[in-house]
PDB file of N, CA and C in Angstrom:
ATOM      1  N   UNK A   1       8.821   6.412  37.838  1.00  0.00           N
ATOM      2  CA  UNK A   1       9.292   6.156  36.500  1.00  0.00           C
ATOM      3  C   UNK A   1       8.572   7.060  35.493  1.00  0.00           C
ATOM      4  N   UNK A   2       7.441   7.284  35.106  1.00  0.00           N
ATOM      5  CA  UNK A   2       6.599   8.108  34.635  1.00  0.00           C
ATOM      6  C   UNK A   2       6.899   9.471  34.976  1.00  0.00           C
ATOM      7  N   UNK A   3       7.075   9.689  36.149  1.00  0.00           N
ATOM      8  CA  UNK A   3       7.209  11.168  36.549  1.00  0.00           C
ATOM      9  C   UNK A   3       8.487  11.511  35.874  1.00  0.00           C
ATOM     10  N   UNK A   4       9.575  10.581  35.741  1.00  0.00           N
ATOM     11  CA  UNK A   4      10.996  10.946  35.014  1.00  0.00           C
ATOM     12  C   UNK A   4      11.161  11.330  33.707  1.00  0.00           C
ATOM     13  N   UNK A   5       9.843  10.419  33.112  1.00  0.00           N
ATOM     14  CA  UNK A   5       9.921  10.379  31.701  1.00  0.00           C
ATOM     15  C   UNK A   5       9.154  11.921  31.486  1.00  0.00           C
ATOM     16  N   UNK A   6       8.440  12.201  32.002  1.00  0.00           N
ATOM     17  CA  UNK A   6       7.165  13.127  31.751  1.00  0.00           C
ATOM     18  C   UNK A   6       7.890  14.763  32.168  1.00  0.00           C
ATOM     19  N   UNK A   7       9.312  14.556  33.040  1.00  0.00           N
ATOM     20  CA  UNK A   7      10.221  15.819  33.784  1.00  0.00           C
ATOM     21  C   UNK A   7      11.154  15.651  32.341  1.00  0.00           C
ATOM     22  N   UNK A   8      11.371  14.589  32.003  1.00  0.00           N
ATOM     23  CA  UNK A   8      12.726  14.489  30.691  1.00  0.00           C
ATOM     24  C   UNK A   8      11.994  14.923  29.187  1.00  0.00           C
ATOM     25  N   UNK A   9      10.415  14.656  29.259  1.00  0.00           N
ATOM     26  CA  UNK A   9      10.019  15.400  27.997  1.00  0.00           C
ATOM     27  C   UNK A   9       9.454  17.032  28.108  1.00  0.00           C
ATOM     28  N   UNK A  10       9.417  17.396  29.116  1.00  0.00           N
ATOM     29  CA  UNK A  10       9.169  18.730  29.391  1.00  0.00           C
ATOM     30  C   UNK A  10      10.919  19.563  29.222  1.00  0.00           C
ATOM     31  N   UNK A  11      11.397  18.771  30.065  1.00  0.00           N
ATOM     32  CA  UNK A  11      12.964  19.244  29.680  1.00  0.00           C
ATOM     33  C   UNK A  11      13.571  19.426  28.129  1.00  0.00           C
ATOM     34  N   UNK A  12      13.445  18.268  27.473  1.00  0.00           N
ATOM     35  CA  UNK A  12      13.875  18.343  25.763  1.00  0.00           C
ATOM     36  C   UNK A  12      12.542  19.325  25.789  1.00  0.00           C
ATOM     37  N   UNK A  13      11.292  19.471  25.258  1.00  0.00           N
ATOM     38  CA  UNK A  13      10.359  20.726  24.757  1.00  0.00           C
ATOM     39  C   UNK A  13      10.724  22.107  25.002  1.00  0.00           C
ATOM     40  N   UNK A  14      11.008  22.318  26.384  1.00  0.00           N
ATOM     41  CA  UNK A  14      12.017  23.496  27.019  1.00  0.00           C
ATOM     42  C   UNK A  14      10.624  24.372  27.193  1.00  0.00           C
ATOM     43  N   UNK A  15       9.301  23.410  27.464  1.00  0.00           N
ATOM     44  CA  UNK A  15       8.286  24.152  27.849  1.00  0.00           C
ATOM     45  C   UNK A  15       7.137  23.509  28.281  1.00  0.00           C
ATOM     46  N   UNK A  16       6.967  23.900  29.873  1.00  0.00           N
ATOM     47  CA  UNK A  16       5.880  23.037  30.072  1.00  0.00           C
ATOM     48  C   UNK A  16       4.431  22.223  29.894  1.00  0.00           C
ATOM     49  N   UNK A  17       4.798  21.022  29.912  1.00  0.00           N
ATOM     50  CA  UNK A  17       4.037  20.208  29.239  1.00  0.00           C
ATOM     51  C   UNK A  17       2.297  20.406  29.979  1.00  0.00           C
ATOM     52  N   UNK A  18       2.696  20.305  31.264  1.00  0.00           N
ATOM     53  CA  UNK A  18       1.471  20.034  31.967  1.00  0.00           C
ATOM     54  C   UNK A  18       1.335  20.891  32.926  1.00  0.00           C
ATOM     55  N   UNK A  19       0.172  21.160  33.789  1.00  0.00           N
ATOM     56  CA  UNK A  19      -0.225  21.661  34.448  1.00  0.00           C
ATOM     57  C   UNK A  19      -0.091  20.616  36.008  1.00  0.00           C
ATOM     58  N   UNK A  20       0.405  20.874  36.975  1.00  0.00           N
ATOM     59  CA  UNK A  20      -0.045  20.088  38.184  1.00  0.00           C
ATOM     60  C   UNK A  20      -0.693  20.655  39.137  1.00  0.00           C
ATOM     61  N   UNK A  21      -1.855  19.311  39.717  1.00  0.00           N
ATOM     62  CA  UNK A  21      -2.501  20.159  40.847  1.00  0.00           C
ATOM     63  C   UNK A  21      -2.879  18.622  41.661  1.00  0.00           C
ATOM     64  N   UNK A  22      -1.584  19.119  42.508  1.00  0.00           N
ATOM     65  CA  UNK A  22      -2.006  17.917  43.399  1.00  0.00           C
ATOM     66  C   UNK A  22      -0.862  16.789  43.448  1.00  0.00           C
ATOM     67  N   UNK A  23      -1.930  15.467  42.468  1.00  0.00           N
ATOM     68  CA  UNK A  23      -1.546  14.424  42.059  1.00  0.00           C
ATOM     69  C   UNK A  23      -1.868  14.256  41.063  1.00  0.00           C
ATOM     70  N   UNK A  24      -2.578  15.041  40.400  1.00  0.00           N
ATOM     71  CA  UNK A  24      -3.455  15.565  39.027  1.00  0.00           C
ATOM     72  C   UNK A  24      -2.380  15.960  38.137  1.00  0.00           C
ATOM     73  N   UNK A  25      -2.403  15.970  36.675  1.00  0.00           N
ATOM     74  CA  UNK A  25      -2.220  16.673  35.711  1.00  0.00           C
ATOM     75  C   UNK A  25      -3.397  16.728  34.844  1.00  0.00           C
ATOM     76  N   UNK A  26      -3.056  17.700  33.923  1.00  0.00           N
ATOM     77  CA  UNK A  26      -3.663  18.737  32.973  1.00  0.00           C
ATOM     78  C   UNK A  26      -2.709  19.113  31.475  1.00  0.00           C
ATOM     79  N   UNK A  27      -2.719  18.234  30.895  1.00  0.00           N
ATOM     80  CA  UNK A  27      -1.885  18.855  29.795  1.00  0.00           C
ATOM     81  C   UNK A  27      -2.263  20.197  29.055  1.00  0.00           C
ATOM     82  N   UNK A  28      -1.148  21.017  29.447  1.00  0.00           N
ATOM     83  CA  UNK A  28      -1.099  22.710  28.695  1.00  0.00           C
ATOM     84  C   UNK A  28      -1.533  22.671  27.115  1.00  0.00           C
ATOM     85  N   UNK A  29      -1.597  24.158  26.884  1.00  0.00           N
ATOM     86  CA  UNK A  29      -1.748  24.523  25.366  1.00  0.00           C
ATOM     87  C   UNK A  29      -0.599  23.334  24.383  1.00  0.00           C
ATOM     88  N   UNK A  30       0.551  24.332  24.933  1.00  0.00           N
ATOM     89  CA  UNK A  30       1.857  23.237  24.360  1.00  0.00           C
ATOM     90  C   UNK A  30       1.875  21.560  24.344  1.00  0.00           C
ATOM     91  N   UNK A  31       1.294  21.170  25.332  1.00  0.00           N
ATOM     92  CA  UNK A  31       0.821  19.468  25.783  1.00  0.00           C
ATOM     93  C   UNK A  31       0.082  19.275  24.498  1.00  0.00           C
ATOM     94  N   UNK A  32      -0.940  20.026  24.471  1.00  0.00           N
ATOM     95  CA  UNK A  32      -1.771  19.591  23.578  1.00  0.00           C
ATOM     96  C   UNK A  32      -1.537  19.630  22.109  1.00  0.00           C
ATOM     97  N   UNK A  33      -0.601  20.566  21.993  1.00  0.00           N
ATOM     98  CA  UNK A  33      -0.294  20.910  20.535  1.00  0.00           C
ATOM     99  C   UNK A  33       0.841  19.738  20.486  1.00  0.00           C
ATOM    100  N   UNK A  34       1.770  19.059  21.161  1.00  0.00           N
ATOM    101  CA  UNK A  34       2.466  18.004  21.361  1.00  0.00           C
ATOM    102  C   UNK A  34       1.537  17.183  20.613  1.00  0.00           C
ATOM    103  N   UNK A  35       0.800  16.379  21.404  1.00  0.00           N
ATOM    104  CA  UNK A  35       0.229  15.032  21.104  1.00  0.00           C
ATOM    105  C   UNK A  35      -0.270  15.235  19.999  1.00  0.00           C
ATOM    106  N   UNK A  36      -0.699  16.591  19.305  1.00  0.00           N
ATOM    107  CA  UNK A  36      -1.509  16.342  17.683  1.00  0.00           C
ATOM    108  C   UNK A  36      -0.405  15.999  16.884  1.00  0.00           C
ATOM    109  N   UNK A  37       0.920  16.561  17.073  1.00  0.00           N
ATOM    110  CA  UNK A  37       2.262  16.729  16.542  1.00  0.00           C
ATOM    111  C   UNK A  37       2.706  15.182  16.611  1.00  0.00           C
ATOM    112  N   UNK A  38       2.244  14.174  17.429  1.00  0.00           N
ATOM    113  CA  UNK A  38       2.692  12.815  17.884  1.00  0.00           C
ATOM    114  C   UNK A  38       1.879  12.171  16.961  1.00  0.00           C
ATOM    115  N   UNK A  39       0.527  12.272  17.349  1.00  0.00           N
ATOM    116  CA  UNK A  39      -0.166  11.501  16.149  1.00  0.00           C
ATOM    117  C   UNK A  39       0.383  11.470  14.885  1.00  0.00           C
ATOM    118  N   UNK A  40       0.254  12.959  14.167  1.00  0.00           N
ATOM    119  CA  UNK A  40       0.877  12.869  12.945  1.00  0.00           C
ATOM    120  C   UNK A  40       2.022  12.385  12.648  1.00  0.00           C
ATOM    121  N   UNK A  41       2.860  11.800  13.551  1.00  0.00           N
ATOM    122  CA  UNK A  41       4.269  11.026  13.231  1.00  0.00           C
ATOM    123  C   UNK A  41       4.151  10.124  13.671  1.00  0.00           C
ATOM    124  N   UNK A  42       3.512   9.450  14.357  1.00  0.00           N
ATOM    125  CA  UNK A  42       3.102   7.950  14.451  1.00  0.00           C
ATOM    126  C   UNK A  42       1.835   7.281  13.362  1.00  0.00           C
ATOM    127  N   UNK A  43       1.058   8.425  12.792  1.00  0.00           N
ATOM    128  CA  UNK A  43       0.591   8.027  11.959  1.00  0.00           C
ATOM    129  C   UNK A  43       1.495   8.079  10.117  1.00  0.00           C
ATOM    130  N   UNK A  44       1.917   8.699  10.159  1.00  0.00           N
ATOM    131  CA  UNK A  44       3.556   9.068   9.062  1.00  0.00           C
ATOM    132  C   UNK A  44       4.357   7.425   9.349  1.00  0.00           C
ATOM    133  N   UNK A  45       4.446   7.279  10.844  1.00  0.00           N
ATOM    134  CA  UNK A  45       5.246   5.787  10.391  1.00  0.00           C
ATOM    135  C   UNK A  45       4.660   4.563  10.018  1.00  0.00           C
ATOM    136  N   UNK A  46       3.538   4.920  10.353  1.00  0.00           N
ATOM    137  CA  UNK A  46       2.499   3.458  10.293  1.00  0.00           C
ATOM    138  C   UNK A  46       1.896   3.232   8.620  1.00  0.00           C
ATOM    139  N   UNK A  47       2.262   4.598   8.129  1.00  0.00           N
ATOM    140  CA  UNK A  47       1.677   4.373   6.972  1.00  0.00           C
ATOM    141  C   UNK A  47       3.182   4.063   6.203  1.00  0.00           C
ATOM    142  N   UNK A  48       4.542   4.647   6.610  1.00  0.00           N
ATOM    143  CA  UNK A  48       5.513   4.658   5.716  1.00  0.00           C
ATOM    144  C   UNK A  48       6.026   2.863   6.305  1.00  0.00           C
ATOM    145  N   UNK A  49       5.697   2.304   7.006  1.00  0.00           N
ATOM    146  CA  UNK A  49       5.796   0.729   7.240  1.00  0.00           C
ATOM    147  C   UNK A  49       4.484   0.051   6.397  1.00  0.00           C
ATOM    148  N   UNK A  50       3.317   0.501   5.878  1.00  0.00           N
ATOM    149  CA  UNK A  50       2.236  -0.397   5.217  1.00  0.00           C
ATOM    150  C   UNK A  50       3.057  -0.197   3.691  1.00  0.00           C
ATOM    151  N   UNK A  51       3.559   1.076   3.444  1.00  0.00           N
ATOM    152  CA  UNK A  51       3.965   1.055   2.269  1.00  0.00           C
ATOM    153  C   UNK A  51       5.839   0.390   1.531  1.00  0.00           C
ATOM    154  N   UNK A  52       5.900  -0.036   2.571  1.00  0.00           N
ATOM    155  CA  UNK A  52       7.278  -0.938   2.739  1.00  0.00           C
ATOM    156  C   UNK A  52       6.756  -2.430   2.306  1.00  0.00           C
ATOM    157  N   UNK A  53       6.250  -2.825   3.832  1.00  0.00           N
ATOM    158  CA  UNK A  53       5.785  -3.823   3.809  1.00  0.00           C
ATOM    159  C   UNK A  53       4.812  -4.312   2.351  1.00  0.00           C
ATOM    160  N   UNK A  54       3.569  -3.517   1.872  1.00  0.00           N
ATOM    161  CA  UNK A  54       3.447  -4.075   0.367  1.00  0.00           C
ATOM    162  C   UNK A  54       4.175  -3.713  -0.619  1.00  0.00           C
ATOM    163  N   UNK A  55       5.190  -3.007  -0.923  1.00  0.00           N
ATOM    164  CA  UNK A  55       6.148  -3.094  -1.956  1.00  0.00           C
ATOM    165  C   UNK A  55       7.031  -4.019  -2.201  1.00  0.00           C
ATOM    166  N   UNK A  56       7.326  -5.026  -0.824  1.00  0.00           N
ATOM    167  CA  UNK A  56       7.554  -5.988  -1.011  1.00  0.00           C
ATOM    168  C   UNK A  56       7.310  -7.596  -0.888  1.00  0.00           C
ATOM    169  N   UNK A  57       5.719  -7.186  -1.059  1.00  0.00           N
ATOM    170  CA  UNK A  57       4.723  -8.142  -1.796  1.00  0.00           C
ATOM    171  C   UNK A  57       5.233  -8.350  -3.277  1.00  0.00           C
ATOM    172  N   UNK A  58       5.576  -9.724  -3.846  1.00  0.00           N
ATOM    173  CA  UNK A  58       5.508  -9.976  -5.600  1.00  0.00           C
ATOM    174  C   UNK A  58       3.897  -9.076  -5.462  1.00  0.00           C
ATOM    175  N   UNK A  59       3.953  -8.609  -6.725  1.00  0.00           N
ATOM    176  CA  UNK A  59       2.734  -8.377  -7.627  1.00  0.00           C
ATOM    177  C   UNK A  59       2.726  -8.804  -8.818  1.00  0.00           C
ATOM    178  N   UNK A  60       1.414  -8.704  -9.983  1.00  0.00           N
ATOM    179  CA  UNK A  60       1.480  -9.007 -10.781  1.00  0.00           C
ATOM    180  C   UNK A  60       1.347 -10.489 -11.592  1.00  0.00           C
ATOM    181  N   UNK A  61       1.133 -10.753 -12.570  1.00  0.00           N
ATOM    182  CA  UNK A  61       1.376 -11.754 -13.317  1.00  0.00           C
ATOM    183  C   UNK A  61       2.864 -12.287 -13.589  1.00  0.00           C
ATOM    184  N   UNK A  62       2.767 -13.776 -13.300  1.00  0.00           N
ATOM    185  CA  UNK A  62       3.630 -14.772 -13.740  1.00  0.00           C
ATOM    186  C   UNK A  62       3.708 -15.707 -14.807  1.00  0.00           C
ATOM    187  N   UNK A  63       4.325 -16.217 -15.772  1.00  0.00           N
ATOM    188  CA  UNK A  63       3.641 -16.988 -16.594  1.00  0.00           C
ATOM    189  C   UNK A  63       4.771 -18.079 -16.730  1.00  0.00           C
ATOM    190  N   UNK A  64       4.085 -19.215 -16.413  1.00  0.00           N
ATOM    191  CA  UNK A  64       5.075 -20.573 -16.377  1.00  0.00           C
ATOM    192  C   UNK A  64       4.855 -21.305 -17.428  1.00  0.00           C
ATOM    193  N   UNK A  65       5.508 -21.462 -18.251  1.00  0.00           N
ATOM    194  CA  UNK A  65       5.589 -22.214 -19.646  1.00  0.00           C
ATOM    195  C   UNK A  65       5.810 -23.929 -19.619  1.00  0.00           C
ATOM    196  N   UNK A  66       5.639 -24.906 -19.849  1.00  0.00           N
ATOM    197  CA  UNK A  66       5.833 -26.361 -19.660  1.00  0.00           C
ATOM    198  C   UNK A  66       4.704 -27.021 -20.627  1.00  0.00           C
ATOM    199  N   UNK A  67       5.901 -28.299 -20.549  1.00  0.00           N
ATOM    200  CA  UNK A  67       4.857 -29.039 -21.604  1.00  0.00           C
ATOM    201  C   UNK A  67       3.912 -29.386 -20.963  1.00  0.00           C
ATOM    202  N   UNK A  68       3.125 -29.398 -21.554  1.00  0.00           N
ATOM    203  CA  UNK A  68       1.446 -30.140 -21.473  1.00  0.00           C
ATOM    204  C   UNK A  68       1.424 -31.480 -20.694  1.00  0.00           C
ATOM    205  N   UNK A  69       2.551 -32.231 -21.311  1.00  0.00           N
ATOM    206  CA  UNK A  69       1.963 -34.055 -21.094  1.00  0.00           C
ATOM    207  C   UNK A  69       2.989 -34.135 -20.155  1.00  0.00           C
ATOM    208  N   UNK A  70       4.137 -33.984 -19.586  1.00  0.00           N
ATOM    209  CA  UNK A  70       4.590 -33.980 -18.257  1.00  0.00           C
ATOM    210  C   UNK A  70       4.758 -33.306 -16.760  1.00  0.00           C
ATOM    211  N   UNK A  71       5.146 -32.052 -17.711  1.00  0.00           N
ATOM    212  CA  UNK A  71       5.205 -31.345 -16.555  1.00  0.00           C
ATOM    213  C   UNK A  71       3.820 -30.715 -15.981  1.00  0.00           C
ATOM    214  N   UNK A  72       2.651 -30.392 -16.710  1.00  0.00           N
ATOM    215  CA  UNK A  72       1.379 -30.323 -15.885  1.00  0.00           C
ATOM    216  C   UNK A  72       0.885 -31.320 -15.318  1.00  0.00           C
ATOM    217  N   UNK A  73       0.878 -32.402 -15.714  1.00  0.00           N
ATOM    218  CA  UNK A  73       0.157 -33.202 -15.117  1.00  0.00           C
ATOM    219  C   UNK A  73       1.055 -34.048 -13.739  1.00  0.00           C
ATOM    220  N   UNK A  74       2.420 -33.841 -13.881  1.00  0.00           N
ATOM    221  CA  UNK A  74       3.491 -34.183 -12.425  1.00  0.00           C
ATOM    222  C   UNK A  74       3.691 -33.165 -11.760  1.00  0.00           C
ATOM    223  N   UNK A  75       3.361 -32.166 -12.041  1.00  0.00           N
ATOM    224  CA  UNK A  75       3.956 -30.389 -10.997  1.00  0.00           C
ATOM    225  C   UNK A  75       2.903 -29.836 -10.830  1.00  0.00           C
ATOM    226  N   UNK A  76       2.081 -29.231 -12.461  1.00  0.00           N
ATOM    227  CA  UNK A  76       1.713 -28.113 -11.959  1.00  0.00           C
ATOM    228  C   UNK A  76       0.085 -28.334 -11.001  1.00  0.00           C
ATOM    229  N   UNK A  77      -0.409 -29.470 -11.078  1.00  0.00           N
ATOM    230  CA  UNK A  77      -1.939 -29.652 -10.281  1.00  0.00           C
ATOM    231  C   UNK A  77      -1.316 -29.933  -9.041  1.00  0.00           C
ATOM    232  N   UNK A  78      -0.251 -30.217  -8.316  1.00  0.00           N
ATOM    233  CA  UNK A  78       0.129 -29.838  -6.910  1.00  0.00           C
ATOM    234  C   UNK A  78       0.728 -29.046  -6.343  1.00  0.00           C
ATOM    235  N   UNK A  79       1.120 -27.797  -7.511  1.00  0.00           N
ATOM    236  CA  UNK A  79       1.544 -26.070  -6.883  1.00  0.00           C
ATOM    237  C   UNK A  79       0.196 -25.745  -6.255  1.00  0.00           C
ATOM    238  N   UNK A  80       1.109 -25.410  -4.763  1.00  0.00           N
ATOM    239  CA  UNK A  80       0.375 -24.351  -4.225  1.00  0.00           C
ATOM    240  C   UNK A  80       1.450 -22.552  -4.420  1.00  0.00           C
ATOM    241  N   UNK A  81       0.161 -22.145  -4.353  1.00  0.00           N
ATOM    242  CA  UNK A  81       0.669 -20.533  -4.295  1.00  0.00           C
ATOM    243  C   UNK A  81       1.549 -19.888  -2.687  1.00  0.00           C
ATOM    244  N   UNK A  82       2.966 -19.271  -2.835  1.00  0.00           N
ATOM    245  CA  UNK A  82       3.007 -19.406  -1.625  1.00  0.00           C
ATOM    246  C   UNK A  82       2.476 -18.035  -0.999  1.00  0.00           C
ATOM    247  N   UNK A  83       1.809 -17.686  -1.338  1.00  0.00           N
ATOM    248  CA  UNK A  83       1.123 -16.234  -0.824  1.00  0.00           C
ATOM    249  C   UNK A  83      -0.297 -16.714  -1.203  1.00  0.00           C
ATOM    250  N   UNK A  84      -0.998 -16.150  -0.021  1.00  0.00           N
ATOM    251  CA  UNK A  84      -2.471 -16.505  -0.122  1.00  0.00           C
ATOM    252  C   UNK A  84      -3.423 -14.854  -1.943  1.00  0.00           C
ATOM    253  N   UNK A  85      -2.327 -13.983  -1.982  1.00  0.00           N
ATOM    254  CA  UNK A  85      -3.049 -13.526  -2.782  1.00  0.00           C
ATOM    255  C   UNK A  85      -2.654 -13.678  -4.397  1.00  0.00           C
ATOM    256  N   UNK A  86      -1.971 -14.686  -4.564  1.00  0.00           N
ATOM    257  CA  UNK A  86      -1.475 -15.417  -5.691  1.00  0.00           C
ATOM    258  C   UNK A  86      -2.587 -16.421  -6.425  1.00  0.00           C
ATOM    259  N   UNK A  87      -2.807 -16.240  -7.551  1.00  0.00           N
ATOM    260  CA  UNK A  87      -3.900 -16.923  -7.924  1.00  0.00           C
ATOM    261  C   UNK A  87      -3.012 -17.885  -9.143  1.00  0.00           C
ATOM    262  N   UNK A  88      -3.522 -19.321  -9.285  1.00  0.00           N
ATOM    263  CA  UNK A  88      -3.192 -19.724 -10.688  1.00  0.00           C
ATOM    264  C   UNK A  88      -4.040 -20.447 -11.540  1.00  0.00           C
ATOM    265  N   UNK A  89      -3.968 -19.968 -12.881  1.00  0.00           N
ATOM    266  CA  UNK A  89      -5.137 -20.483 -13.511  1.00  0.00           C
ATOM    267  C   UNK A  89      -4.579 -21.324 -14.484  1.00  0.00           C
ATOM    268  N   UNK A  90      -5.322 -22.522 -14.713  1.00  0.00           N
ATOM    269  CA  UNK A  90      -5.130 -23.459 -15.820  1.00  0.00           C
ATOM    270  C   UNK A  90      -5.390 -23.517 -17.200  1.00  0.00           C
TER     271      UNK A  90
END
Protein backbone atom coordinates (compact mmCIF):
# COMPACT_ATOMS: atom_id res chain seq x y z
CA UNK A 1 0.00 0.00 0.00
CA UNK A 2 2.75 2.52 0.77
CA UNK A 3 4.84 1.39 -2.01
CA UNK A 4 1.68 2.48 -4.37
CA UNK A 5 1.26 5.63 -2.82
CA UNK A 6 5.05 6.51 -2.78
CA UNK A 7 5.21 4.96 -7.06
CA UNK A 8 1.83 7.39 -7.55
CA UNK A 9 3.69 10.45 -5.95
CA UNK A 10 6.86 10.01 -7.83
CA UNK A 11 4.62 9.53 -10.91
CA UNK A 12 2.44 13.01 -10.47
CA UNK A 13 6.27 14.88 -9.52
CA UNK A 14 7.51 13.25 -12.88
CA UNK A 15 10.76 12.94 -10.79
CA UNK A 16 12.23 10.72 -8.57
CA UNK A 17 11.41 10.98 -5.20
CA UNK A 18 13.74 8.53 -3.57
CA UNK A 19 16.61 6.69 -3.79
CA UNK A 20 16.32 2.68 -3.26
CA UNK A 21 18.72 0.35 -1.88
CA UNK A 22 17.47 -2.72 -0.97
CA UNK A 23 14.48 -2.34 1.29
CA UNK A 24 15.86 1.03 2.21
CA UNK A 25 14.95 4.40 0.95
CA UNK A 26 16.70 7.68 0.85
CA UNK A 27 14.78 10.62 -0.12
CA UNK A 28 16.56 12.58 -3.23
CA UNK A 29 17.44 16.30 -3.64
CA UNK A 30 13.81 16.63 -5.19
CA UNK A 31 12.34 14.41 -2.00
CA UNK A 32 13.71 16.79 0.01
CA UNK A 33 12.84 19.93 -1.60
CA UNK A 34 9.15 18.16 -1.63
CA UNK A 35 8.65 17.86 2.05
CA UNK A 36 9.93 21.64 2.77
CA UNK A 37 7.28 22.51 -0.04
CA UNK A 38 4.67 20.19 2.22
CA UNK A 39 5.36 21.79 5.36
CA UNK A 40 4.79 25.13 4.04
CA UNK A 41 1.25 24.09 2.89
CA UNK A 42 0.28 22.25 5.71
CA UNK A 43 1.50 24.89 7.73
CA UNK A 44 -0.57 27.68 5.24
CA UNK A 45 -3.64 25.43 6.17
CA UNK A 46 -3.31 25.18 9.75
CA UNK A 47 -2.91 28.69 10.08
CA UNK A 48 -5.70 29.63 7.31
CA UNK A 49 -8.19 27.16 9.66
CA UNK A 50 -6.94 29.14 13.20
CA UNK A 51 -7.87 32.19 11.31
CA UNK A 52 -11.42 30.95 10.29
CA UNK A 53 -12.06 29.33 13.23
CA UNK A 54 -11.42 32.78 15.47
CA UNK A 55 -13.20 35.03 13.14
CA UNK A 56 -15.91 33.28 14.04
CA UNK A 57 -15.57 33.74 17.64
CA UNK A 58 -18.26 36.88 18.80
CA UNK A 59 -15.72 39.48 19.89
CA UNK A 60 -16.02 42.47 21.59
CA UNK A 61 -18.41 44.24 23.87
CA UNK A 62 -22.12 43.69 24.42
CA UNK A 63 -24.30 45.89 26.28
CA UNK A 64 -27.66 44.65 27.73
CA UNK A 65 -29.91 47.35 28.89
CA UNK A 66 -32.87 46.30 31.60
CA UNK A 67 -34.46 47.59 34.38
CA UNK A 68 -32.79 47.49 37.55
CA UNK A 69 -35.69 46.10 39.86
CA UNK A 70 -36.80 43.15 37.62
CA UNK A 71 -35.05 42.11 35.15
CA UNK A 72 -31.53 42.06 37.07
CA UNK A 73 -32.43 40.70 39.85
CA UNK A 74 -34.78 37.57 37.86
CA UNK A 75 -32.21 37.10 34.72
CA UNK A 76 -29.34 38.80 34.84
CA UNK A 77 -27.42 37.11 38.31
CA UNK A 78 -28.19 33.64 36.58
CA UNK A 79 -26.63 34.43 32.95
CA UNK A 80 -24.02 32.40 32.28
CA UNK A 81 -21.67 33.40 29.42
CA UNK A 82 -21.91 30.90 26.67
CA UNK A 83 -18.27 31.09 25.71
CA UNK A 84 -15.77 30.66 28.36
CA UNK A 85 -13.99 34.02 27.01
CA UNK A 86 -17.06 36.21 27.55
CA UNK A 87 -16.91 38.20 30.58
CA UNK A 88 -19.95 40.10 32.34
CA UNK A 89 -19.78 42.80 34.58
CA UNK A 90 -22.34 44.28 36.91
Amino acid sequence: MVQLALATLEREAKVPLFERAGRRLRRTAEGRRLVRHAHIVLNALDAAEEDLRSASTPRGPVRVACFATAAVTAYCPRWQPPEPAIRSRT
